[in-house]
PDB file of N, CA and C in Angstrom:
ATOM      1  N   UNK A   1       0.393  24.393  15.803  1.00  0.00           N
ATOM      2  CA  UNK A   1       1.213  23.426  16.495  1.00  0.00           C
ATOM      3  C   UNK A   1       2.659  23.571  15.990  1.00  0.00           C
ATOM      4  N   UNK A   2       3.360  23.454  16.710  1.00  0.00           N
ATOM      5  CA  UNK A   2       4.757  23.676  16.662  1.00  0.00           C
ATOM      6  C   UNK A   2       5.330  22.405  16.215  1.00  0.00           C
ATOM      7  N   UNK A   3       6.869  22.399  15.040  1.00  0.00           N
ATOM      8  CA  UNK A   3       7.161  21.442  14.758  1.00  0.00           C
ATOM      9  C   UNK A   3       7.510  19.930  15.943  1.00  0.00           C
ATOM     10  N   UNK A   4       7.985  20.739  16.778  1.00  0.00           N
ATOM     11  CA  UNK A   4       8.256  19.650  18.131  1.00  0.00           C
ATOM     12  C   UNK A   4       7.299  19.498  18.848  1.00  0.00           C
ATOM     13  N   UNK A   5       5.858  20.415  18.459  1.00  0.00           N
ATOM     14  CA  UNK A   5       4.821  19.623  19.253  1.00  0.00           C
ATOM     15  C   UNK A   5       4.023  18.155  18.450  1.00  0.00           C
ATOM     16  N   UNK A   6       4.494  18.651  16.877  1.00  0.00           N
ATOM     17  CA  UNK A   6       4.015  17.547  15.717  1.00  0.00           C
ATOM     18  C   UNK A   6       4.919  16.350  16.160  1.00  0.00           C
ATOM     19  N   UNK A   7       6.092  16.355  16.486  1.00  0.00           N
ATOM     20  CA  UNK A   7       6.684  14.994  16.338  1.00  0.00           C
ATOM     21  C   UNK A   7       6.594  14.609  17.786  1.00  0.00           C
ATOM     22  N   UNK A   8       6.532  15.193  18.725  1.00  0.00           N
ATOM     23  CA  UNK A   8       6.424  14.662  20.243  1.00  0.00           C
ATOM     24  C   UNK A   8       4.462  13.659  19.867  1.00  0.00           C
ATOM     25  N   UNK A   9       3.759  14.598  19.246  1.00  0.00           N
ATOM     26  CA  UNK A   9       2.808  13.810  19.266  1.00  0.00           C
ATOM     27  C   UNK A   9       2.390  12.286  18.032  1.00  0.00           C
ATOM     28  N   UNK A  10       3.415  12.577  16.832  1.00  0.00           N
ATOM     29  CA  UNK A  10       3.442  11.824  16.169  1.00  0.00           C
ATOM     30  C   UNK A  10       4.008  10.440  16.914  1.00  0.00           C
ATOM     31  N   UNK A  11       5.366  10.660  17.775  1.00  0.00           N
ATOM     32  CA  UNK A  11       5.771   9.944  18.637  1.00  0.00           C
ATOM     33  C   UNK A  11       4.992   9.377  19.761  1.00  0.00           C
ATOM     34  N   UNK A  12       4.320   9.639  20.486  1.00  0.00           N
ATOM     35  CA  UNK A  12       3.078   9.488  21.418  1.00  0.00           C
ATOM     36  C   UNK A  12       2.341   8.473  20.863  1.00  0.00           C
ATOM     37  N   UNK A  13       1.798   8.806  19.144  1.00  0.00           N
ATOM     38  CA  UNK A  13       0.707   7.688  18.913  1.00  0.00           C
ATOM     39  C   UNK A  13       1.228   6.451  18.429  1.00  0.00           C
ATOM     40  N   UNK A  14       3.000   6.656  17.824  1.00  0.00           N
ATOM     41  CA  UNK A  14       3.423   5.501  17.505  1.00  0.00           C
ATOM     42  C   UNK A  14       3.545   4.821  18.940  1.00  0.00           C
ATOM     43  N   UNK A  15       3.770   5.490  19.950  1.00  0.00           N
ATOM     44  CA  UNK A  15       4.463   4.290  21.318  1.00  0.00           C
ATOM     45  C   UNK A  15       2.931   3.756  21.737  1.00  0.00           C
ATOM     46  N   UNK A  16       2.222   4.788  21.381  1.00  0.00           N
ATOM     47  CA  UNK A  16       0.646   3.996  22.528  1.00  0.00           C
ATOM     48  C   UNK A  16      -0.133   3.074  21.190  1.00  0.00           C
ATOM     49  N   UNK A  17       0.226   3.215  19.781  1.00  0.00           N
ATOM     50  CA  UNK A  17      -0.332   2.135  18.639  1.00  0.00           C
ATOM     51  C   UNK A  17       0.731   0.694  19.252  1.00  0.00           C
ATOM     52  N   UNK A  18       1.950   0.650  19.734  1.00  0.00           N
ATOM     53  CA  UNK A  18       2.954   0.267  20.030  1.00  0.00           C
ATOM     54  C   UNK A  18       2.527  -0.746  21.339  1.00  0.00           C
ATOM     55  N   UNK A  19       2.198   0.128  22.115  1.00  0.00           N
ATOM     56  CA  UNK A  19       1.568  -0.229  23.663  1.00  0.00           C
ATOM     57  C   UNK A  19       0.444  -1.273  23.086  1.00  0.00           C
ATOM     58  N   UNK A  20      -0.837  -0.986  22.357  1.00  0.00           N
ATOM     59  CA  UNK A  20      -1.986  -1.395  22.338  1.00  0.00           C
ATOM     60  C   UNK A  20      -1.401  -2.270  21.652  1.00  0.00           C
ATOM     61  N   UNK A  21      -0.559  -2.977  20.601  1.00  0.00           N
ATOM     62  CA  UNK A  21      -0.082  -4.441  20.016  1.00  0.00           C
ATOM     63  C   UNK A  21       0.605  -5.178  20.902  1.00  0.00           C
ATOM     64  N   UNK A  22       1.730  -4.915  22.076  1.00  0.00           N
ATOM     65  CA  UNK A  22       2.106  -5.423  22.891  1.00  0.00           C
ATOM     66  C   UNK A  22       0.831  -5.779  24.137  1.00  0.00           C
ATOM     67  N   UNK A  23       0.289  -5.490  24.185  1.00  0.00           N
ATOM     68  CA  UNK A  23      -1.023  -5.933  24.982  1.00  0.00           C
ATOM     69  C   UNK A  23      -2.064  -6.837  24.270  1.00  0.00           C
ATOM     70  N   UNK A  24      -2.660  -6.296  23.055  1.00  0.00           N
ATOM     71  CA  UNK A  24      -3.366  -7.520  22.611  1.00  0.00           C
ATOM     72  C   UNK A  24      -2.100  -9.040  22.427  1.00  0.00           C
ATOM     73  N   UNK A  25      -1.125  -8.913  22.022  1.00  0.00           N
ATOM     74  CA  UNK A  25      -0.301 -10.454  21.733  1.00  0.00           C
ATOM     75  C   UNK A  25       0.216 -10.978  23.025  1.00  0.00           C
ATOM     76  N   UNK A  26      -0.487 -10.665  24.124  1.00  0.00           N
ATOM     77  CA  UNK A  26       0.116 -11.172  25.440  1.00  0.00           C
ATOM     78  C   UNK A  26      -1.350 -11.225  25.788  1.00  0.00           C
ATOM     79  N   UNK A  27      -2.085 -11.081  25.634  1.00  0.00           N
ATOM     80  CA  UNK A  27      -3.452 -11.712  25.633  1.00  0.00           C
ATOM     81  C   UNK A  27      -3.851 -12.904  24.576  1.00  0.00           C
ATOM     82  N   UNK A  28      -3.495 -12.587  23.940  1.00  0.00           N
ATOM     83  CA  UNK A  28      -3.243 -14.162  22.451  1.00  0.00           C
ATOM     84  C   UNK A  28      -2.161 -14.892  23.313  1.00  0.00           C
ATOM     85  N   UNK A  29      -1.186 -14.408  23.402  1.00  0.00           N
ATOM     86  CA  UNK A  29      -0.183 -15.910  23.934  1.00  0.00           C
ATOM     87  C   UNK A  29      -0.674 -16.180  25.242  1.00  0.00           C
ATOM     88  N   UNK A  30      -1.523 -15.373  26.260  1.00  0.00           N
ATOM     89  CA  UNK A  30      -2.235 -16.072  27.605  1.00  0.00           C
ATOM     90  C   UNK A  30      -3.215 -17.018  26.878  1.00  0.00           C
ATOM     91  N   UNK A  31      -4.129 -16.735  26.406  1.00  0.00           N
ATOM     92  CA  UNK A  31      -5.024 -17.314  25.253  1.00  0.00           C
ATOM     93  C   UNK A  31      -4.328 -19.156  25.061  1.00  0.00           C
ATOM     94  N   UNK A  32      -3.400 -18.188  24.112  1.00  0.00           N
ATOM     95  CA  UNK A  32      -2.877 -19.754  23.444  1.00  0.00           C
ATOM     96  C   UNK A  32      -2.375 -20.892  24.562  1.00  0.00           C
ATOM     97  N   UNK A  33      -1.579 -19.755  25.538  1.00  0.00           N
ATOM     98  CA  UNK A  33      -1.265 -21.010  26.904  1.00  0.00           C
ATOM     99  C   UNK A  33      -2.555 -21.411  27.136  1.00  0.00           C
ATOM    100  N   UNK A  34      -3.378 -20.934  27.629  1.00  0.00           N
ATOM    101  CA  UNK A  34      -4.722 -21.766  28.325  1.00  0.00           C
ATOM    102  C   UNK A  34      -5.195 -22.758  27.444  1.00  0.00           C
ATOM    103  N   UNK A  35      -5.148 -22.559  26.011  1.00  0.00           N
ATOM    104  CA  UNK A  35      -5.450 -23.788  25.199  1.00  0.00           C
ATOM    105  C   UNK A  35      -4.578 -24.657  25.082  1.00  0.00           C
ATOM    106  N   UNK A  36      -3.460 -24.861  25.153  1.00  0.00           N
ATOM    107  CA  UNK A  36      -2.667 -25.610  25.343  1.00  0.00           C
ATOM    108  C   UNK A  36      -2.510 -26.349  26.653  1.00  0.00           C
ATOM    109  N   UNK A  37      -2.958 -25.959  27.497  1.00  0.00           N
ATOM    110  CA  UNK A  37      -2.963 -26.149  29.103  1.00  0.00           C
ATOM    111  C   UNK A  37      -3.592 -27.716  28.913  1.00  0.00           C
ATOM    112  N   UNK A  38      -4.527 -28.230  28.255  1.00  0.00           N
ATOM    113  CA  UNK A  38      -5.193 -29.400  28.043  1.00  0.00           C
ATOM    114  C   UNK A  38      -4.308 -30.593  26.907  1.00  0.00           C
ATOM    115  N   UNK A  39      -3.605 -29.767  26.015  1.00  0.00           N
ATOM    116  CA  UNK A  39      -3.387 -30.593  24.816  1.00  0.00           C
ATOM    117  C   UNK A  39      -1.894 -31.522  25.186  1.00  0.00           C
ATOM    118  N   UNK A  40      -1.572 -32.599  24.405  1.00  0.00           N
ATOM    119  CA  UNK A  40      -0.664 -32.646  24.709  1.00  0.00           C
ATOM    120  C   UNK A  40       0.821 -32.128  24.373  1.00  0.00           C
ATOM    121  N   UNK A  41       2.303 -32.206  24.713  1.00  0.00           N
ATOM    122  CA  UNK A  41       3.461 -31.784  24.616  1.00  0.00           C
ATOM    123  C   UNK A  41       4.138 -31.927  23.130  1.00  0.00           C
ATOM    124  N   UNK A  42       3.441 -33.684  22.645  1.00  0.00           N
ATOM    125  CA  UNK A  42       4.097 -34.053  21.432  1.00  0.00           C
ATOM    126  C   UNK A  42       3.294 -33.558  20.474  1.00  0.00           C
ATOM    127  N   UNK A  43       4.156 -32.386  19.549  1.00  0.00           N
ATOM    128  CA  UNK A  43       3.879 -31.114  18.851  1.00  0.00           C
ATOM    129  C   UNK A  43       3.669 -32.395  17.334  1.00  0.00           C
ATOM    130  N   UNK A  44       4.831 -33.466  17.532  1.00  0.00           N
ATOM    131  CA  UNK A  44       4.671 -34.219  16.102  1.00  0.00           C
ATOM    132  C   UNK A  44       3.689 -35.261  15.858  1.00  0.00           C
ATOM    133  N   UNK A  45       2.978 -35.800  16.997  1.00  0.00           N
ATOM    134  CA  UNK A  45       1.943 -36.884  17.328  1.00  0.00           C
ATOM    135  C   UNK A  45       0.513 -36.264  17.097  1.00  0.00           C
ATOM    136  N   UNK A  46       0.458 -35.105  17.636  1.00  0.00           N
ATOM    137  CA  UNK A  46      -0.611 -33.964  18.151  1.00  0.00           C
ATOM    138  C   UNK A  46      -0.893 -33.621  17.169  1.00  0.00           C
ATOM    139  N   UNK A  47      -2.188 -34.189  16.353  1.00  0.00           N
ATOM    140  CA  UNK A  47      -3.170 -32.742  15.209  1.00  0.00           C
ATOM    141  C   UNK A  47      -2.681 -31.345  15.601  1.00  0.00           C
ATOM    142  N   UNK A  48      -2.839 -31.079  16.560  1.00  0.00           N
ATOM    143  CA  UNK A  48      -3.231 -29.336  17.237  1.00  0.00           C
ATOM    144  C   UNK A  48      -1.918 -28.671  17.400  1.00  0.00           C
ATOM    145  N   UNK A  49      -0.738 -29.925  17.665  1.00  0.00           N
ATOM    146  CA  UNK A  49       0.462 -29.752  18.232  1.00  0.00           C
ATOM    147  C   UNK A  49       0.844 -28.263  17.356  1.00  0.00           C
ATOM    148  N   UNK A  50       1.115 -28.870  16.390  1.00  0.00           N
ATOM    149  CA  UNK A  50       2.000 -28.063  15.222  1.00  0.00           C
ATOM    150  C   UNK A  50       1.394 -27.162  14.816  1.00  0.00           C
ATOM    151  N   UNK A  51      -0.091 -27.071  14.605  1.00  0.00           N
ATOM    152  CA  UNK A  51      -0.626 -25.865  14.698  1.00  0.00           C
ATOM    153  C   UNK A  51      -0.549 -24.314  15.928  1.00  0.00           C
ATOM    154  N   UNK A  52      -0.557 -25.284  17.274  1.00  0.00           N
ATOM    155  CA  UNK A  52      -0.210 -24.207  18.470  1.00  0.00           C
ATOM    156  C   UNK A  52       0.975 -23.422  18.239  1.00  0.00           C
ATOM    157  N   UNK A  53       1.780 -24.763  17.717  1.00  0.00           N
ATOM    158  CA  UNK A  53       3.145 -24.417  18.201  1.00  0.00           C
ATOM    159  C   UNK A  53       3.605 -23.419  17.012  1.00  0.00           C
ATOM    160  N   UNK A  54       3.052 -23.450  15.902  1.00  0.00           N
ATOM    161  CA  UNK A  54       3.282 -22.543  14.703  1.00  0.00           C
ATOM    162  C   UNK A  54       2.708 -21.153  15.363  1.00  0.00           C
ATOM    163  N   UNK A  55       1.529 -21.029  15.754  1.00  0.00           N
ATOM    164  CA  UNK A  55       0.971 -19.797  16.229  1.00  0.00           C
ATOM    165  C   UNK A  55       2.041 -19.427  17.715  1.00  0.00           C
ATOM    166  N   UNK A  56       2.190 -20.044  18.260  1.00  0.00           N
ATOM    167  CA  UNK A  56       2.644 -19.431  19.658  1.00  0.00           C
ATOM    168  C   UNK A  56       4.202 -18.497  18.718  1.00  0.00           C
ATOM    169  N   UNK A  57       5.108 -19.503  17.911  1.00  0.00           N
ATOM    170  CA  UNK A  57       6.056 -18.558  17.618  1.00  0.00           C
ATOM    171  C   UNK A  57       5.655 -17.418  16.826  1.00  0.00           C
ATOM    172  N   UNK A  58       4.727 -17.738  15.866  1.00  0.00           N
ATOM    173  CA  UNK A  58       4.389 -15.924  15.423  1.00  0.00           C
ATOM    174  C   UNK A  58       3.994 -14.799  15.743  1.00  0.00           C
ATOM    175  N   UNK A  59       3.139 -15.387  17.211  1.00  0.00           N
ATOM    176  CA  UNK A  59       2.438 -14.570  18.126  1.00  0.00           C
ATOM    177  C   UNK A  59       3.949 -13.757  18.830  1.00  0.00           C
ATOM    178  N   UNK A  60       5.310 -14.919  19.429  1.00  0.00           N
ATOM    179  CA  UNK A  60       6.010 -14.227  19.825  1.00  0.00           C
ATOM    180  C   UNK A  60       6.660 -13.371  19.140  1.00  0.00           C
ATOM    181  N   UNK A  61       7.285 -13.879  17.665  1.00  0.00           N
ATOM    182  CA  UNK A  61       7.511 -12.697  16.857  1.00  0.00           C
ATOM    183  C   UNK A  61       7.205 -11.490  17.121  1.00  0.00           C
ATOM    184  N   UNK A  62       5.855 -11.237  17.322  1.00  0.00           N
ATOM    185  CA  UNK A  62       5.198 -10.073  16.712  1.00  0.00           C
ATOM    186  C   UNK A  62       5.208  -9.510  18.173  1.00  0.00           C
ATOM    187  N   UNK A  63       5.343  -9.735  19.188  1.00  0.00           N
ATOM    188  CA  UNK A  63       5.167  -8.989  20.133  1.00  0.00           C
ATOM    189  C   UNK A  63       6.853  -8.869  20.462  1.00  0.00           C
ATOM    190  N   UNK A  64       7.320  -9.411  19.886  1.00  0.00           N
ATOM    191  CA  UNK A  64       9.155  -9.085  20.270  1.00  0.00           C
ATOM    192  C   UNK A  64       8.940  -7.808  19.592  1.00  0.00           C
ATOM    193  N   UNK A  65       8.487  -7.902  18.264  1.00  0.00           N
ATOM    194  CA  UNK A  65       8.702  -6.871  17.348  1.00  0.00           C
ATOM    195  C   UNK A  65       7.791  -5.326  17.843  1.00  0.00           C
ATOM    196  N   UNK A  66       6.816  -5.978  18.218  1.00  0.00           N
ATOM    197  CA  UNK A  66       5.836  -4.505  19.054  1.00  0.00           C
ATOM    198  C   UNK A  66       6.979  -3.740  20.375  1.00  0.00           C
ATOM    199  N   UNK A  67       7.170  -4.882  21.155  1.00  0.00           N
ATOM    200  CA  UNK A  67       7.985  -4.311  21.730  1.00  0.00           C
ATOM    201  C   UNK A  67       9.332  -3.562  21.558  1.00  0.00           C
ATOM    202  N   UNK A  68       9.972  -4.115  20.462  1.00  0.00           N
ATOM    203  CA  UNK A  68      10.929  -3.058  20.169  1.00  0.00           C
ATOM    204  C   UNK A  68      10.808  -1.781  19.620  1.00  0.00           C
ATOM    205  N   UNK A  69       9.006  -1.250  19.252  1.00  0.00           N
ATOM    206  CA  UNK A  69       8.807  -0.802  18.451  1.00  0.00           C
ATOM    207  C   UNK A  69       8.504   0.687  19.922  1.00  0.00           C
ATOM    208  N   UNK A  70       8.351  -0.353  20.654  1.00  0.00           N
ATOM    209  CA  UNK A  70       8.136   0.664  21.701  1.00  0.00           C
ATOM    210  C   UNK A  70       9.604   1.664  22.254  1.00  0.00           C
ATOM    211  N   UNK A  71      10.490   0.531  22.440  1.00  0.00           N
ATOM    212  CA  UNK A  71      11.454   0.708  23.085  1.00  0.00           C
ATOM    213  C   UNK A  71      12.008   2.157  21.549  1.00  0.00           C
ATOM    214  N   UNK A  72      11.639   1.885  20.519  1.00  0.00           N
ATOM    215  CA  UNK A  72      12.303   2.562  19.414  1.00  0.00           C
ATOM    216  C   UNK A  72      11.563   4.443  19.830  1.00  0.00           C
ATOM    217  N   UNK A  73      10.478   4.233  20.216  1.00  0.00           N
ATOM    218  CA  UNK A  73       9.787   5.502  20.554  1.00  0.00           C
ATOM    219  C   UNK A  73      10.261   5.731  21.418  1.00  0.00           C
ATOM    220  N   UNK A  74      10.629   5.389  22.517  1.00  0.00           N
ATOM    221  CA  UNK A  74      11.435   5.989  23.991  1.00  0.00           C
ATOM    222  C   UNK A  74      12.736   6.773  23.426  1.00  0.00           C
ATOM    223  N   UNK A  75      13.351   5.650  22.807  1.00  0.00           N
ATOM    224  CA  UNK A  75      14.652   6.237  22.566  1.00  0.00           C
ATOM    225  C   UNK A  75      14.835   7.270  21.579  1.00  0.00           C
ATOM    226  N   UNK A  76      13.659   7.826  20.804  1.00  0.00           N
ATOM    227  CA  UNK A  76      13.747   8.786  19.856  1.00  0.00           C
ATOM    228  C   UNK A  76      13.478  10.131  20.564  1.00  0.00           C
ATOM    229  N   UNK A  77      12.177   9.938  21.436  1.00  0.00           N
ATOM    230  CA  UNK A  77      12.285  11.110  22.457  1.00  0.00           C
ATOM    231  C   UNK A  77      13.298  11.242  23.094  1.00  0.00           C
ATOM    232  N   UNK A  78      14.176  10.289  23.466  1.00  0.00           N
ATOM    233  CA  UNK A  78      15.475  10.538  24.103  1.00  0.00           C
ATOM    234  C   UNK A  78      16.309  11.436  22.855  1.00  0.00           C
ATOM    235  N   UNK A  79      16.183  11.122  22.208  1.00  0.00           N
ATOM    236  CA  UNK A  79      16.860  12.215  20.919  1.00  0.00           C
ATOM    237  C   UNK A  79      16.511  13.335  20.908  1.00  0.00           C
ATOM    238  N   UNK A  80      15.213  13.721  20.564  1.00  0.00           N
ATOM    239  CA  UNK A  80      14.429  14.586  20.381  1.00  0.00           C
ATOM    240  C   UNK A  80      14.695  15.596  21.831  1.00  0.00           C
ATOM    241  N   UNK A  81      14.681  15.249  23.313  1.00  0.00           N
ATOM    242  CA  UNK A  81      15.940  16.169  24.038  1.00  0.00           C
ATOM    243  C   UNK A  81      16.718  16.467  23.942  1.00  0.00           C
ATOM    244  N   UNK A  82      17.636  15.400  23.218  1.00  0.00           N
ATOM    245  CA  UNK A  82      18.932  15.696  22.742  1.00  0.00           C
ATOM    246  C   UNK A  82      19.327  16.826  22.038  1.00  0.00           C
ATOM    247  N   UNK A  83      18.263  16.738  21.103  1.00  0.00           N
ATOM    248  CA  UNK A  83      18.402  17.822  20.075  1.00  0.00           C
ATOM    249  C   UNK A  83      19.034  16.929  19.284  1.00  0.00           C
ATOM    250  N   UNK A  84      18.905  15.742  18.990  1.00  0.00           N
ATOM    251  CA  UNK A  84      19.380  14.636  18.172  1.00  0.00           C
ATOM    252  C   UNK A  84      18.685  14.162  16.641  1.00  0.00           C
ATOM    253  N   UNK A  85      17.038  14.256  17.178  1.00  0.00           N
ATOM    254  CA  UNK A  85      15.863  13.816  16.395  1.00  0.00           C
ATOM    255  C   UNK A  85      15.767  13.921  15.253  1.00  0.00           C
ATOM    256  N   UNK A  86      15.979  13.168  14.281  1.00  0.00           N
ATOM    257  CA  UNK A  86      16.168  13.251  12.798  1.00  0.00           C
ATOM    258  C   UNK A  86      17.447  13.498  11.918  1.00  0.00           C
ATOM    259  N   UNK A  87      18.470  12.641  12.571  1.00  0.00           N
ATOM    260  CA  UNK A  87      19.952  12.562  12.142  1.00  0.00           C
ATOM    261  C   UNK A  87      20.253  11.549  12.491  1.00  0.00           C
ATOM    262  N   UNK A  88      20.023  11.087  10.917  1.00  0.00           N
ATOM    263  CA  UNK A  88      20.435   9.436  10.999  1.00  0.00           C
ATOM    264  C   UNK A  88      21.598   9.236  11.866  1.00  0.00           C
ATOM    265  N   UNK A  89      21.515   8.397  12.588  1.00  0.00           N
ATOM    266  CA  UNK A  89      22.847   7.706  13.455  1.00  0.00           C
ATOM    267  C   UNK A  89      23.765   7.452  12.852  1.00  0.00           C
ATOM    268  N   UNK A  90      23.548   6.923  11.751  1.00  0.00           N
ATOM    269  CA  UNK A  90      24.915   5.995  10.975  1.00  0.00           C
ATOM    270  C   UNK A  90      25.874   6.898  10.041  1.00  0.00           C
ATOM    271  N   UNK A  91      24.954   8.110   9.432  1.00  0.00           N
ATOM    272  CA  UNK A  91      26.298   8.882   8.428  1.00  0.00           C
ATOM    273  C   UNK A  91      25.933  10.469   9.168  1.00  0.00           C
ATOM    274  N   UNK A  92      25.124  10.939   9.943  1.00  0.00           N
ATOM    275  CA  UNK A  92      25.197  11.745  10.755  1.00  0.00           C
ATOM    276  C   UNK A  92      24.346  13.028   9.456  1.00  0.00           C
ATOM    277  N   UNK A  93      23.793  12.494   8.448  1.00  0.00           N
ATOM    278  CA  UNK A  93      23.093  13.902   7.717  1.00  0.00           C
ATOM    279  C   UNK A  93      21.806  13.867   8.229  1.00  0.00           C
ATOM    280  N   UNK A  94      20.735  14.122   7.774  1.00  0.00           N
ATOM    281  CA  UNK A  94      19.097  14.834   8.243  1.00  0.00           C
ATOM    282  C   UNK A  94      18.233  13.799   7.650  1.00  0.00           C
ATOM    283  N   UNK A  95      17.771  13.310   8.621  1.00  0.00           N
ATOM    284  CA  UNK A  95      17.030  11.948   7.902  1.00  0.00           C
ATOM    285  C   UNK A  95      15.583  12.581   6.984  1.00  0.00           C
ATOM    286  N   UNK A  96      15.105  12.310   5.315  1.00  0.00           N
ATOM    287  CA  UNK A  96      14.028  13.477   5.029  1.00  0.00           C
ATOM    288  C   UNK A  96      12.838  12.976   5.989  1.00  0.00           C
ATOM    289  N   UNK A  97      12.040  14.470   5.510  1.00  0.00           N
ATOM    290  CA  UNK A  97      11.081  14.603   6.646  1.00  0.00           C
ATOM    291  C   UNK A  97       9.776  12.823   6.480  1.00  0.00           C
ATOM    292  N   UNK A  98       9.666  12.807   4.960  1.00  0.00           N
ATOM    293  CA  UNK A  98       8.804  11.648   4.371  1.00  0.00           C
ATOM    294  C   UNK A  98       9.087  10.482   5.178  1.00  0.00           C
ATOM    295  N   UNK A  99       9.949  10.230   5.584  1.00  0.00           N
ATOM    296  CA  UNK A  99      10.906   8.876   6.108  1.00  0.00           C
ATOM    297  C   UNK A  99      10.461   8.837   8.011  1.00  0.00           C
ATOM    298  N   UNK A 100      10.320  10.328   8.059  1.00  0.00           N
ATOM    299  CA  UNK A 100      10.117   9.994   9.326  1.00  0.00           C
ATOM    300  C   UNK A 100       8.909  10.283   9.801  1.00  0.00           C
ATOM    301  N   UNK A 101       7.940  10.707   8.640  1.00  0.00           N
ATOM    302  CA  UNK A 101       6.226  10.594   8.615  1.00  0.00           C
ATOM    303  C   UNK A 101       6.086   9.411   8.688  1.00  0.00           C
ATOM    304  N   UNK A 102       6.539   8.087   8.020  1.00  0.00           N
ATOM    305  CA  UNK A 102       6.318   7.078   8.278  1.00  0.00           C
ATOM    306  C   UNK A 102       6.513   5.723   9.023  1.00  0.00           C
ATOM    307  N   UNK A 103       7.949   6.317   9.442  1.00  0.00           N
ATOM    308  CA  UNK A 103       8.145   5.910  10.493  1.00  0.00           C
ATOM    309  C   UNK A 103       8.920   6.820  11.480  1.00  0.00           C
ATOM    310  N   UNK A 104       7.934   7.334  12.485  1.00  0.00           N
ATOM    311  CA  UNK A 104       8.362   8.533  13.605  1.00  0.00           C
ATOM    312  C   UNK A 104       9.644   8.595  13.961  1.00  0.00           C
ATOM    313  N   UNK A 105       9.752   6.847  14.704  1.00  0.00           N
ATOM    314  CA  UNK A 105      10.915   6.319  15.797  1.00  0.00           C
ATOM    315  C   UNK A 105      12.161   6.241  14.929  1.00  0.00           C
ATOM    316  N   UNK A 106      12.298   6.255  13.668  1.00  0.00           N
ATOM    317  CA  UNK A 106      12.951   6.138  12.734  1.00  0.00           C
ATOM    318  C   UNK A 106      14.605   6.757  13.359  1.00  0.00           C
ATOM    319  N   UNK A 107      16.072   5.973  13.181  1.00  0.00           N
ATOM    320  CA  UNK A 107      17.337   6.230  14.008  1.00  0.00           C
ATOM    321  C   UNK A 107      18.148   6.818  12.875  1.00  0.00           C
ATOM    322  N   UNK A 108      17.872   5.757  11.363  1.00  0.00           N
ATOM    323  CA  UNK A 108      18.328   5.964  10.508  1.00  0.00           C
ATOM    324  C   UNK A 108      17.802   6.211   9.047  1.00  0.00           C
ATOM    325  N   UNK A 109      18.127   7.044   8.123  1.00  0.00           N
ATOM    326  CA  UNK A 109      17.822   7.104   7.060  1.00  0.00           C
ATOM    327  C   UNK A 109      17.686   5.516   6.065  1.00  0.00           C
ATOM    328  N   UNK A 110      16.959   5.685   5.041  1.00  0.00           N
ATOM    329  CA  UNK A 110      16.844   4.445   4.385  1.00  0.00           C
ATOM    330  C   UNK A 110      18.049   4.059   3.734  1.00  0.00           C
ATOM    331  N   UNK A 111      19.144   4.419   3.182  1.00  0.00           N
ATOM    332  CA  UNK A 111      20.240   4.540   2.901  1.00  0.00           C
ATOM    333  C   UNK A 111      20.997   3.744   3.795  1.00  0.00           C
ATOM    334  N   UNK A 112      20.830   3.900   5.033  1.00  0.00           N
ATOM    335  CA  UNK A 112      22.001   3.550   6.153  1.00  0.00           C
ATOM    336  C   UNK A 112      21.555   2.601   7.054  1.00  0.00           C
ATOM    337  N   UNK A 113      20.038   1.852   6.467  1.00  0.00           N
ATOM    338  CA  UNK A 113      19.142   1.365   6.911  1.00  0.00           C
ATOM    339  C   UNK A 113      19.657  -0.325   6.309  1.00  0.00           C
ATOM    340  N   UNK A 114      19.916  -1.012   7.170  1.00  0.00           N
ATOM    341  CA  UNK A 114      20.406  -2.922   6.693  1.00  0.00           C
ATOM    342  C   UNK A 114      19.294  -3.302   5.827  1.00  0.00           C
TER     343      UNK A 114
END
C-alpha cells in the first residue's frame, strides 16, 4: 500500500468512526426528545427536569464535536489533493508522522495547536 493509499484510508475510517457518532447522538437526542415529549418544561420544579436537560446539552456537545470531526476529515482530503496534507497550517513545517497516526484530520502540529 502506498503512502497516500495509507492516509486516504486512515482518513476514510476517521470520517465513517466520525459518521457512526454523529448518527448514534441524533438517535439519543431523538430518544431524549421523545422522553421529554411527556415531562414537564420547568427544568427547576421537575425531578427529571435537570437531569434531561443536563443530558440533552452533553448529548449536543458531543455531536457538535462528532460533527466537526467530520467536517475535519473532508477538509484534510481537501489537502491531501492539494498536496497540502501534513503541513501544519499555522508555521507551515511537516506535521510528525506520530501526530498524525493519531489524529489523521490533524491541520496543525501540537506546537501550533491552542
Amino acid at each position: 500500500m502506498t503512502r497516500d493509499q495509507e492516509i486516504r484510508a486512515a482518513l476514510s475510517e476517521w470520517r465513517a468512526q466520525a459518521d457512526e457518532r454523529v448518527a448514534r447522538l441524533e438517535r439519543s437526542l431523538a430518544a431524549l426528545q421523545e422522553a421529554r415529549r411527556g415531562s414537564s418544561d420547568d427544568d427547576e420544579h421537575d425531578p427529571e427536569g435537570v437531569t434531561l436537560s443536563g443530558e440533552w446539552s452533553m448529548l449536543s456537545g458531543l455531536l457538535g464535536s462528532a460533527r466537526e470531526d467530520a467536517a475535519l476529515a473532508e477538509d484534510a482530503f481537501r489537502r491531501l489533493e492539494q498536496g497540502e496534507y501534513g503541513i501544519c497550517a499555522a508555521c507551515g513545517e511537516p506535521i510528525p508522522a506520530g501526530q498524525l497516526e493519531v489524529r489523521p484530520a490533524r491541520e496543525r502540529c501540537v506546537a501550533c495547536t491552542p
